[in-house]
C-alpha atoms as a PDB file:
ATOM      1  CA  UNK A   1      45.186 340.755 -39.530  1.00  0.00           C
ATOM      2  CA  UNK A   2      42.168 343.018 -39.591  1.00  0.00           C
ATOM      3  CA  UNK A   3      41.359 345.436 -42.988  1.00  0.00           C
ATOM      4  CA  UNK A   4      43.858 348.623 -43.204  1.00  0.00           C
ATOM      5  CA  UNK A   5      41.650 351.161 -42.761  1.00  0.00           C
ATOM      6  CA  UNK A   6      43.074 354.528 -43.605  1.00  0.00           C
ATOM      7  CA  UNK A   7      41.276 357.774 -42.560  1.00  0.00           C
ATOM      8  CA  UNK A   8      41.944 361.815 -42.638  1.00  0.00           C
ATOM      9  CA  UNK A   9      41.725 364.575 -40.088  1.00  0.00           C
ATOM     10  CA  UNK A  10      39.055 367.102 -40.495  1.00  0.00           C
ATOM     11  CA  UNK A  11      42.090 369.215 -39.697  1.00  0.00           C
ATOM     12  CA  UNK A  12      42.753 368.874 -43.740  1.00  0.00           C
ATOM     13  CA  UNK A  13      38.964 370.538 -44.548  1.00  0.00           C
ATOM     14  CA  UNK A  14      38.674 372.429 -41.582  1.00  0.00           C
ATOM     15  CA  UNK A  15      36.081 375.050 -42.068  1.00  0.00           C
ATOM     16  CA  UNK A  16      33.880 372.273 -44.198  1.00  0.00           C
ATOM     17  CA  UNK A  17      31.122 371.162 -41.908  1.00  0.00           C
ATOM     18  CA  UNK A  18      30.316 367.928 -41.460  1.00  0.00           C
ATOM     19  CA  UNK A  19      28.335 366.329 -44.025  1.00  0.00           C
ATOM     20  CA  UNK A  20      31.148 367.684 -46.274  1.00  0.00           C
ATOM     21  CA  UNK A  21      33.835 364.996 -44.357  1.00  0.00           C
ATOM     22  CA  UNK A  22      31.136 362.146 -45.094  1.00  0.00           C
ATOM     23  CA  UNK A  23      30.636 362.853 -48.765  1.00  0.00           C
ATOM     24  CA  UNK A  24      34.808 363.144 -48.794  1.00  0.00           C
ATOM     25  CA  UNK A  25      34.987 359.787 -47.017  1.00  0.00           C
ATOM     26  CA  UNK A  26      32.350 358.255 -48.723  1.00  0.00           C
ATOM     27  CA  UNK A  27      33.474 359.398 -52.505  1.00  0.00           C
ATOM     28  CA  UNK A  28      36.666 358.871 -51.753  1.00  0.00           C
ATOM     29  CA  UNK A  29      36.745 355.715 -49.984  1.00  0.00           C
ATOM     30  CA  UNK A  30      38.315 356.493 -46.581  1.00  0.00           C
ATOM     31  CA  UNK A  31      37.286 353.924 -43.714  1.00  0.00           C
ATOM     32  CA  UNK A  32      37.870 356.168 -40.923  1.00  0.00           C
ATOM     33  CA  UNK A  33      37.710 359.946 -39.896  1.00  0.00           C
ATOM     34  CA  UNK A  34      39.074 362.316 -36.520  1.00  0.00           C
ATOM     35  CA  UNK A  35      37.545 365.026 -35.908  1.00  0.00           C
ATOM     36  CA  UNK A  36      39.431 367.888 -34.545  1.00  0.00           C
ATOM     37  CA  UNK A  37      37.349 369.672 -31.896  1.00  0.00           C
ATOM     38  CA  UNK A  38      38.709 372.724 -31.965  1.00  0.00           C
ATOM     39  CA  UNK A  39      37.470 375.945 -33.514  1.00  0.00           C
ATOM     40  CA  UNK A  40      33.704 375.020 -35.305  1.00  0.00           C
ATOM     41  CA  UNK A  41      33.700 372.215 -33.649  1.00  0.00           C
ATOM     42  CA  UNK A  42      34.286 372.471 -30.203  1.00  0.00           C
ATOM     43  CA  UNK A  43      32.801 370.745 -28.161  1.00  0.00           C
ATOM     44  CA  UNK A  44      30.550 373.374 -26.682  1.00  0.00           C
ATOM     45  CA  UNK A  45      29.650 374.026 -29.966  1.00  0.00           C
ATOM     46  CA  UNK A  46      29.680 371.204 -32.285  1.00  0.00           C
ATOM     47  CA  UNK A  47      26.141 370.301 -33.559  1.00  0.00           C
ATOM     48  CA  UNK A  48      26.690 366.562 -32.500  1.00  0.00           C
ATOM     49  CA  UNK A  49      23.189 365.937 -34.263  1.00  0.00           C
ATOM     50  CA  UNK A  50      24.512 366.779 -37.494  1.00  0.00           C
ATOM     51  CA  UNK A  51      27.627 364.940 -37.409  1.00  0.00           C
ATOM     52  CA  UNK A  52      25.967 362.001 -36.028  1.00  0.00           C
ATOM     53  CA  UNK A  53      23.448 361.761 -38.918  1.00  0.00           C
ATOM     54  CA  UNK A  54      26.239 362.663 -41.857  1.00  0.00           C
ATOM     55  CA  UNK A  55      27.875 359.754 -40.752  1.00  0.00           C
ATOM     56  CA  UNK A  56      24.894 357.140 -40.168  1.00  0.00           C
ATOM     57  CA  UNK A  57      24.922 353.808 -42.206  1.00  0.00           C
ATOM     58  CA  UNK A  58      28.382 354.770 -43.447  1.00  0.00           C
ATOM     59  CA  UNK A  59      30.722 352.259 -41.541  1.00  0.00           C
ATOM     60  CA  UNK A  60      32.797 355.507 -41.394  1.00  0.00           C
ATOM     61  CA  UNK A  61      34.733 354.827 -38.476  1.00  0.00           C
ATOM     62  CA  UNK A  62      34.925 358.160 -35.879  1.00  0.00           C
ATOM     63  CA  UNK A  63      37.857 358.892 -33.585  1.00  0.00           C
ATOM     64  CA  UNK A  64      37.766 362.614 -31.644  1.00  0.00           C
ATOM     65  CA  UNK A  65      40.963 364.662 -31.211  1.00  0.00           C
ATOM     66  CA  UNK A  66      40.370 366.666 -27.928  1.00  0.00           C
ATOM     67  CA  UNK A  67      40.825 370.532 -27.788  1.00  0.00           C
ATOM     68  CA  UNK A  68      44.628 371.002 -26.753  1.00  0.00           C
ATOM     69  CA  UNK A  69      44.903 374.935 -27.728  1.00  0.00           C
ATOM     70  CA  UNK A  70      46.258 376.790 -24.250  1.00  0.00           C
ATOM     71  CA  UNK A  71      45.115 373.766 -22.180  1.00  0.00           C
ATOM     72  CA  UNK A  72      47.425 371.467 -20.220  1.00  0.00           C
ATOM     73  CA  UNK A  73      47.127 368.641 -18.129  1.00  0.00           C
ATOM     74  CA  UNK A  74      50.253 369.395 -16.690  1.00  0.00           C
ATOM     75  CA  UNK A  75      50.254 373.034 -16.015  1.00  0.00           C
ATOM     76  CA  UNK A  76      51.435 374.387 -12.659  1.00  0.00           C
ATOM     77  CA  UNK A  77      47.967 376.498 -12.510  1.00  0.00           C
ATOM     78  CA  UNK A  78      45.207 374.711 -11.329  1.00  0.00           C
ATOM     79  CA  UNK A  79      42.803 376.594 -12.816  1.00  0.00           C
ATOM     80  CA  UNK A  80      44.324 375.403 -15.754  1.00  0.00           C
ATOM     81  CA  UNK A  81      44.424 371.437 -15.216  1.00  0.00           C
ATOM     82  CA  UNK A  82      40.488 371.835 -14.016  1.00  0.00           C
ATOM     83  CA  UNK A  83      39.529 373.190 -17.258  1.00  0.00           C
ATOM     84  CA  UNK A  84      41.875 371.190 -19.114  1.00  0.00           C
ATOM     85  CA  UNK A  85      39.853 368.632 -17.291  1.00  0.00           C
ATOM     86  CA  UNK A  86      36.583 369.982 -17.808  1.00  0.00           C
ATOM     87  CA  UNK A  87      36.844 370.037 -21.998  1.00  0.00           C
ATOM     88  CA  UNK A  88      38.500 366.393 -21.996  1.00  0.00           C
ATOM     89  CA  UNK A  89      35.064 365.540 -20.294  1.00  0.00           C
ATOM     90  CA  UNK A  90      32.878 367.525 -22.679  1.00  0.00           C
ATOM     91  CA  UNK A  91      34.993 365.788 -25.586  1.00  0.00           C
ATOM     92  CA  UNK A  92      33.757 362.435 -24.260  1.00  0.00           C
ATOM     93  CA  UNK A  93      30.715 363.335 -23.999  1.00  0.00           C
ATOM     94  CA  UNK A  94      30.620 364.493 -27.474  1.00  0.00           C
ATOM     95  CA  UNK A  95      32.098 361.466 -28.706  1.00  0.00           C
ATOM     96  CA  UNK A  96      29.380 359.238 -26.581  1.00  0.00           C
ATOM     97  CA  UNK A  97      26.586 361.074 -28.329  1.00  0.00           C
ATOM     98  CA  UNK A  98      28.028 360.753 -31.568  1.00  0.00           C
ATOM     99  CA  UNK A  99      29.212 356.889 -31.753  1.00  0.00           C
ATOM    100  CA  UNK A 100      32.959 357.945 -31.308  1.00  0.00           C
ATOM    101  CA  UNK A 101      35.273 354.871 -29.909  1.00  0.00           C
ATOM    102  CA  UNK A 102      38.687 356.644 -29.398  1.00  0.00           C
ATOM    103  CA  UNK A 103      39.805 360.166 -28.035  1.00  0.00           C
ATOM    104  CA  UNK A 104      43.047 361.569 -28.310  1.00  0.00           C
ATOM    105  CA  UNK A 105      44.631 363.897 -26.086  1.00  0.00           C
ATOM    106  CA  UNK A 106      48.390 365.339 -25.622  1.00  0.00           C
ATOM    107  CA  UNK A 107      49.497 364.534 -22.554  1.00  0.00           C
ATOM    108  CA  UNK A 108      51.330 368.248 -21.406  1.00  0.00           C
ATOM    109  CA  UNK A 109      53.853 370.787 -21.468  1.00  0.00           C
ATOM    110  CA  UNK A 110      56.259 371.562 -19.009  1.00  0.00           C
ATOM    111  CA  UNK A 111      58.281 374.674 -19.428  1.00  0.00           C
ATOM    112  CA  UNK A 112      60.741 374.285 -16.462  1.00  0.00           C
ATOM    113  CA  UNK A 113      62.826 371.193 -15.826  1.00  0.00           C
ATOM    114  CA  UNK A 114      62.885 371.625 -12.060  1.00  0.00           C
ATOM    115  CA  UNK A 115      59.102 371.299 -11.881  1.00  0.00           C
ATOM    116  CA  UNK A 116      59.143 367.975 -14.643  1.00  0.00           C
ATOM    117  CA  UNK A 117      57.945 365.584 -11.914  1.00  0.00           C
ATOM    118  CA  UNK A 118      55.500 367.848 -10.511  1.00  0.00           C
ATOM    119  CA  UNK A 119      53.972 368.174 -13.959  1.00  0.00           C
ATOM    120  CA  UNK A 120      53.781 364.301 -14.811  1.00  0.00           C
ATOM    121  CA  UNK A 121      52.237 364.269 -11.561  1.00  0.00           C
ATOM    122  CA  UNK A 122      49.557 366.517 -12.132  1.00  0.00           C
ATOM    123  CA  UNK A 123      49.264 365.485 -16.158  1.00  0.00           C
ATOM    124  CA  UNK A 124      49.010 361.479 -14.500  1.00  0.00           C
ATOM    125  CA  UNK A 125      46.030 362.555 -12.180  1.00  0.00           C
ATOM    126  CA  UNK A 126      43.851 365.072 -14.986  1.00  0.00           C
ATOM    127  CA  UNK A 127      44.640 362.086 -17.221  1.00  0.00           C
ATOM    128  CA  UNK A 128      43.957 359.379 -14.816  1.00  0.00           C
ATOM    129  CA  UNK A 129      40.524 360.964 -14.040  1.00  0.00           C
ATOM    130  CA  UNK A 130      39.992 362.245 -17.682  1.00  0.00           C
ATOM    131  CA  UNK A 131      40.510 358.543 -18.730  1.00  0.00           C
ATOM    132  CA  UNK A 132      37.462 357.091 -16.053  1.00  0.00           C
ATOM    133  CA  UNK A 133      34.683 359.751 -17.175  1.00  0.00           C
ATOM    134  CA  UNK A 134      35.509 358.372 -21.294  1.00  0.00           C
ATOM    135  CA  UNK A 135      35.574 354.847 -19.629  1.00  0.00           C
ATOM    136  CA  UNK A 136      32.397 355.310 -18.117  1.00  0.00           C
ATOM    137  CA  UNK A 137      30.703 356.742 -21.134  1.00  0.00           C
ATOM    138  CA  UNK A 138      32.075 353.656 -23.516  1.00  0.00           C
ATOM    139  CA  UNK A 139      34.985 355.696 -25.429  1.00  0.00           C
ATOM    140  CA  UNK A 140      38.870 354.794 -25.119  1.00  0.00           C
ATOM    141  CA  UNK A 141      40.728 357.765 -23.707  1.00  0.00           C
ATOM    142  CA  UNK A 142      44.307 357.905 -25.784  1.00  0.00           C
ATOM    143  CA  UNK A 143      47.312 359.969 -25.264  1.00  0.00           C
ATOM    144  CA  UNK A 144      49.617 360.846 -27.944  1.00  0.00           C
ATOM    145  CA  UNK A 145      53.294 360.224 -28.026  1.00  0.00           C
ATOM    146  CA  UNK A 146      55.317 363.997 -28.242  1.00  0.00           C
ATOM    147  CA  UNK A 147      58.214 365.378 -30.022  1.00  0.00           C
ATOM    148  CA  UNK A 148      61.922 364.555 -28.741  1.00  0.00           C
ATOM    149  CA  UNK A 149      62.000 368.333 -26.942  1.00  0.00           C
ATOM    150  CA  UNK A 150      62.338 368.129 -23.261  1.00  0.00           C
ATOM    151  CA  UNK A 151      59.258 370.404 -22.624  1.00  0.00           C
ATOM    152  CA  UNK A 152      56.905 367.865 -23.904  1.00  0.00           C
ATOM    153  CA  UNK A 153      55.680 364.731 -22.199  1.00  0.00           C
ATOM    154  CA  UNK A 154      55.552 361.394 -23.643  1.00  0.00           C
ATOM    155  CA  UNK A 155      57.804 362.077 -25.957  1.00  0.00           C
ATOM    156  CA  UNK A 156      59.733 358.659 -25.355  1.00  0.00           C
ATOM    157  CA  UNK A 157      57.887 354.852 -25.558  1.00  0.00           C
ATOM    158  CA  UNK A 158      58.764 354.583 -21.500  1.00  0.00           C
ATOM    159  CA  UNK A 159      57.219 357.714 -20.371  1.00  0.00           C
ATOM    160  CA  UNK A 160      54.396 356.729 -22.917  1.00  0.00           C
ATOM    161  CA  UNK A 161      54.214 353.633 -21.775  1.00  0.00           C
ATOM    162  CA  UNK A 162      54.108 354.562 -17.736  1.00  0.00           C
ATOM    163  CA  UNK A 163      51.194 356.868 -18.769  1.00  0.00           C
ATOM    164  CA  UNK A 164      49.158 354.575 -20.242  1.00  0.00           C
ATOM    165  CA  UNK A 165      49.327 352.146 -17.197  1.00  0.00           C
ATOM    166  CA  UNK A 166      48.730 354.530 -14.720  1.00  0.00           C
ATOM    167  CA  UNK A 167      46.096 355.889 -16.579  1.00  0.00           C
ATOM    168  CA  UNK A 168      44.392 352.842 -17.503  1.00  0.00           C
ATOM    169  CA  UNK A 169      43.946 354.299 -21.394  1.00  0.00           C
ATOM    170  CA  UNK A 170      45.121 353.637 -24.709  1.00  0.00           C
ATOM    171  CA  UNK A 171      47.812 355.546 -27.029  1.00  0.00           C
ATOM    172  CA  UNK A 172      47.750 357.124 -30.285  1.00  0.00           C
ATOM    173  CA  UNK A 173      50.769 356.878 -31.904  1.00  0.00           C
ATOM    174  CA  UNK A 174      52.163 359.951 -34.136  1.00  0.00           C
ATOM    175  CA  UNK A 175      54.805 358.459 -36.259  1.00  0.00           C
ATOM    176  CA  UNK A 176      55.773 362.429 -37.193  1.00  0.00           C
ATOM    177  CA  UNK A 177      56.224 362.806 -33.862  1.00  0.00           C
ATOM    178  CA  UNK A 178      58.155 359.298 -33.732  1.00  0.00           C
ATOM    179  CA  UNK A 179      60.992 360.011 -36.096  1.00  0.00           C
ATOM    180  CA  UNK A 180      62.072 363.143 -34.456  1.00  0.00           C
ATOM    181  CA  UNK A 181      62.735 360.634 -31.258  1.00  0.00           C
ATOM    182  CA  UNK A 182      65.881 358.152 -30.557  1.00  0.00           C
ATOM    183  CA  UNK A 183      63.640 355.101 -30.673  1.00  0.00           C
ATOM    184  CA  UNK A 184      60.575 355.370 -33.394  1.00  0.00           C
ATOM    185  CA  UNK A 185      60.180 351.472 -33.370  1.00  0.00           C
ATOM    186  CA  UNK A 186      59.560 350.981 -30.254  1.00  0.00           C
ATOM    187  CA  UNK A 187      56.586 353.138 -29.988  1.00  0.00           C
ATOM    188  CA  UNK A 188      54.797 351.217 -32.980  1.00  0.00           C
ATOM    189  CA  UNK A 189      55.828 347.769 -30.496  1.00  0.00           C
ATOM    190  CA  UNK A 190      54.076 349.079 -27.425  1.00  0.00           C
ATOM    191  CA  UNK A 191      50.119 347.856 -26.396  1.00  0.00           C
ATOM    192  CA  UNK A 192      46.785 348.985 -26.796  1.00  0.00           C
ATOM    193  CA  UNK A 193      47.674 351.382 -29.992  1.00  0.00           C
ATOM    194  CA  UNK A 194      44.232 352.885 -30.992  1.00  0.00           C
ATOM    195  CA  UNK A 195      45.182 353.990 -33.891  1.00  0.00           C
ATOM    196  CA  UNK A 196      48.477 356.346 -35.934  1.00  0.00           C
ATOM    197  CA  UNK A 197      48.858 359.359 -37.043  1.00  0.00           C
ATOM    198  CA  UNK A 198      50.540 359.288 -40.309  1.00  0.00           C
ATOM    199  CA  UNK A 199      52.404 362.626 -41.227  1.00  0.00           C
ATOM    200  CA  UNK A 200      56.260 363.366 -42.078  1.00  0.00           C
ATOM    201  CA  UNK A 201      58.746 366.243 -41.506  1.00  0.00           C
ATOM    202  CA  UNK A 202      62.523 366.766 -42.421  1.00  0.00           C
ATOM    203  CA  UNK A 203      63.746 364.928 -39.249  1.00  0.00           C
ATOM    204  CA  UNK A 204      64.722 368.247 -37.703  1.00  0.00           C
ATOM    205  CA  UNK A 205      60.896 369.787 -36.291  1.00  0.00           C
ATOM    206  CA  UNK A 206      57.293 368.573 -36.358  1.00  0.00           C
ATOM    207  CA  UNK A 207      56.468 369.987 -40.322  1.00  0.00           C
ATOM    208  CA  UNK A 208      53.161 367.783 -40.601  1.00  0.00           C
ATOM    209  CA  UNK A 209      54.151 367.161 -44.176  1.00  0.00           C
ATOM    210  CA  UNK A 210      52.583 364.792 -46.303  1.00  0.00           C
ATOM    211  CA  UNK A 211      53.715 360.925 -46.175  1.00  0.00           C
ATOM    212  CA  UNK A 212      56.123 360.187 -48.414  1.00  0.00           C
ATOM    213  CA  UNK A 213      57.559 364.113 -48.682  1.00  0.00           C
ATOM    214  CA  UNK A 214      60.033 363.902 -45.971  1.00  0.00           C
ATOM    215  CA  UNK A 215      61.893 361.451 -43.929  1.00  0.00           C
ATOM    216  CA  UNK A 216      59.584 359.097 -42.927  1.00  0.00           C
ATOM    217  CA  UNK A 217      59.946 355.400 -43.971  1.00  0.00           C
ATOM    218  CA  UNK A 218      56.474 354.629 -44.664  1.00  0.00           C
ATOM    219  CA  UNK A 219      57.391 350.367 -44.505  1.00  0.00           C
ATOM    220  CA  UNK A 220      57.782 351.096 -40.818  1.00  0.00           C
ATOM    221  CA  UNK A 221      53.927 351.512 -40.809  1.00  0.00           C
ATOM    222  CA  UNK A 222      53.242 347.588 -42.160  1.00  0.00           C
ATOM    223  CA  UNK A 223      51.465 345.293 -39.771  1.00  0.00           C
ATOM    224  CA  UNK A 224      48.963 348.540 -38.455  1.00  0.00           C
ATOM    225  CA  UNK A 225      45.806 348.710 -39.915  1.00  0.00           C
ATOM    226  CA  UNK A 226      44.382 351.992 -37.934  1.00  0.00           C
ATOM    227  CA  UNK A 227      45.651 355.356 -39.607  1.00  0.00           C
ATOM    228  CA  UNK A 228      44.677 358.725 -39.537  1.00  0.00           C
ATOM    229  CA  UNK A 229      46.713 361.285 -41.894  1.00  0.00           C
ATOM    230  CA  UNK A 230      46.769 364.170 -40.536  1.00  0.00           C
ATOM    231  CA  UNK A 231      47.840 367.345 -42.747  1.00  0.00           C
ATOM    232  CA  UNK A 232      46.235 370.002 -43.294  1.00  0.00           C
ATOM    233  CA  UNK A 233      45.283 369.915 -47.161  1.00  0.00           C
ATOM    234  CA  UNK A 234      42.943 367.251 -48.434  1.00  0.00           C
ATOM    235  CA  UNK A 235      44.089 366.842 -51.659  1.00  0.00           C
ATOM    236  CA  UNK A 236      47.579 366.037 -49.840  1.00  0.00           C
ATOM    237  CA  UNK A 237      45.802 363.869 -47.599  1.00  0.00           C
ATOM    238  CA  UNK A 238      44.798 361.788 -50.839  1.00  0.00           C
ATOM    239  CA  UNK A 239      48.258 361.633 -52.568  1.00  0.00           C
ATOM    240  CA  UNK A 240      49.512 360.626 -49.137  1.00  0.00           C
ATOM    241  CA  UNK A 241      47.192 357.326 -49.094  1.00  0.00           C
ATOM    242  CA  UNK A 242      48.409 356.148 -51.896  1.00  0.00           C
ATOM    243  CA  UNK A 243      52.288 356.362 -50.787  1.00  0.00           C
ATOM    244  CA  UNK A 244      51.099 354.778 -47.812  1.00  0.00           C
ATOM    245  CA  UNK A 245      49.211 351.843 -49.929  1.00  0.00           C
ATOM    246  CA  UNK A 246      52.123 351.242 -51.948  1.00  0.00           C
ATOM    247  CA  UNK A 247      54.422 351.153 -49.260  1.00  0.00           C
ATOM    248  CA  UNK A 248      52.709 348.534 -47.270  1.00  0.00           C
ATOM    249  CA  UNK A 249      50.822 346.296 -49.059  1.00  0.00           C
ATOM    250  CA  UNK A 250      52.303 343.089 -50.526  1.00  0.00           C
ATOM    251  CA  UNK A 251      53.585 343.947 -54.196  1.00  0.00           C
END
């Protein structure tokens, strides 16, 4: 089995700037970090110089978490899906020019049940062709698994899984997300996992709480050795690795 290498979100010191999240990974010995491109560092913005030499020589790995904030892949409005499009394309780019491997995406929303199919279809093909540009520019496209509420996509291991074939991509797997489902397991069984997302809730809505604060049985998260936590408070973020070491390692 390869090294456990844990990581955090830069959701958790969000306004910091980037050679802030290498002197946090660095001091505090995290192996991996996501960035969240949204707000200072979207991608239209991001100063992919800086973050690029903040992280050199490190070993830091970087994963990118694409701009979701009123976009949709599976939006009846097609001026929606083309920018939706458009910033997962930018986002790769950004991750090319900064030595990212993975991107995660969410895979849609759709608000109406009668029009479910229509939006996989449309989510399948902005996905589909999201997932070639990344290809192309040497970064692994990945779609997160959803909440158990009927208006998101992917929010069970077979629609997950049918996603990631057509789409020829990997999966990120949000074990927050998980728990709220019928089936966590199974989504921790399926292929080509890039990486988790460690968070917890109360079992009854998606809290992002700490690991170890809620629900979640962190043993479920032995045998993967890719995590990101993502919370939004960095000291939590630290108490959180630690229930997560204890949890999994051998005693």
């Amino acid at each position: 089995m390869r090294t456990v290498r844990i990581g955090f979100s830069t959701l958790s010191l969000f306004w910091k700037t980037p050679p802030e999240w290498a002197e946090a990974a660095r001091t505090d010995g995290f192996g991996s970090i996501e960035i969240l491109c949204e707000g200072p560092q979207w991608p239209r913005q991001a100063d992919k110089d800086t973050i690029r030499e903040s992280i050199a020589g490190s070993g830091i790995d970087l994963y990118l978490h694409s701009p979701t904030i009123d976009l949709n892949p599976a939006s009846m409005n097609p001026g929606i899906r083309e920018e939706t499009l458009r910033q997962l394309r930018e986002t790769a780019d950004l991750a090319a020019a900064i030595g990212a491997s993975c991107l995660t995406t969410h895979p849609g929303i759709v608000h109406k049940d009668k029009v479910r199919n229509v939006g996989v279809e449309f989510a399948k093909q902005v996905l589909g062709e999201a997932a070639d540009y990344a290809r192309s520019a040497g970064v692994t496209l990945s779609i997160e698994n959803m909440p158990a509420s009927k208006q998101y996509l992917c929010n069970t291991p077979e629609e997950l899984s049918d996603f990631r074939a057509h789409c020829g991509c990997g999966v990120t797997i949000d074990v927050g997300h998980a728990i709220l489902c019928a089936e966590p397991q199974e989504f921790l069984r399926m292929p080509e996992i890039s990486y988790l997302h460690v968070n917890d809730n109360m079992g009854e809505r998606d809290q992002h709480l700490c690991p170890g604060e809620g629900i979640l049985d962190l043993k479920m998260l032995r045998g993967q050795d890719r995590m990101i936590i993502e919370i939004d408070d960095y000291g939590k973020v630290l108490k959180g690795r630690e229930a997560i070491l204890r949890s999994i390692m051998p005693a």
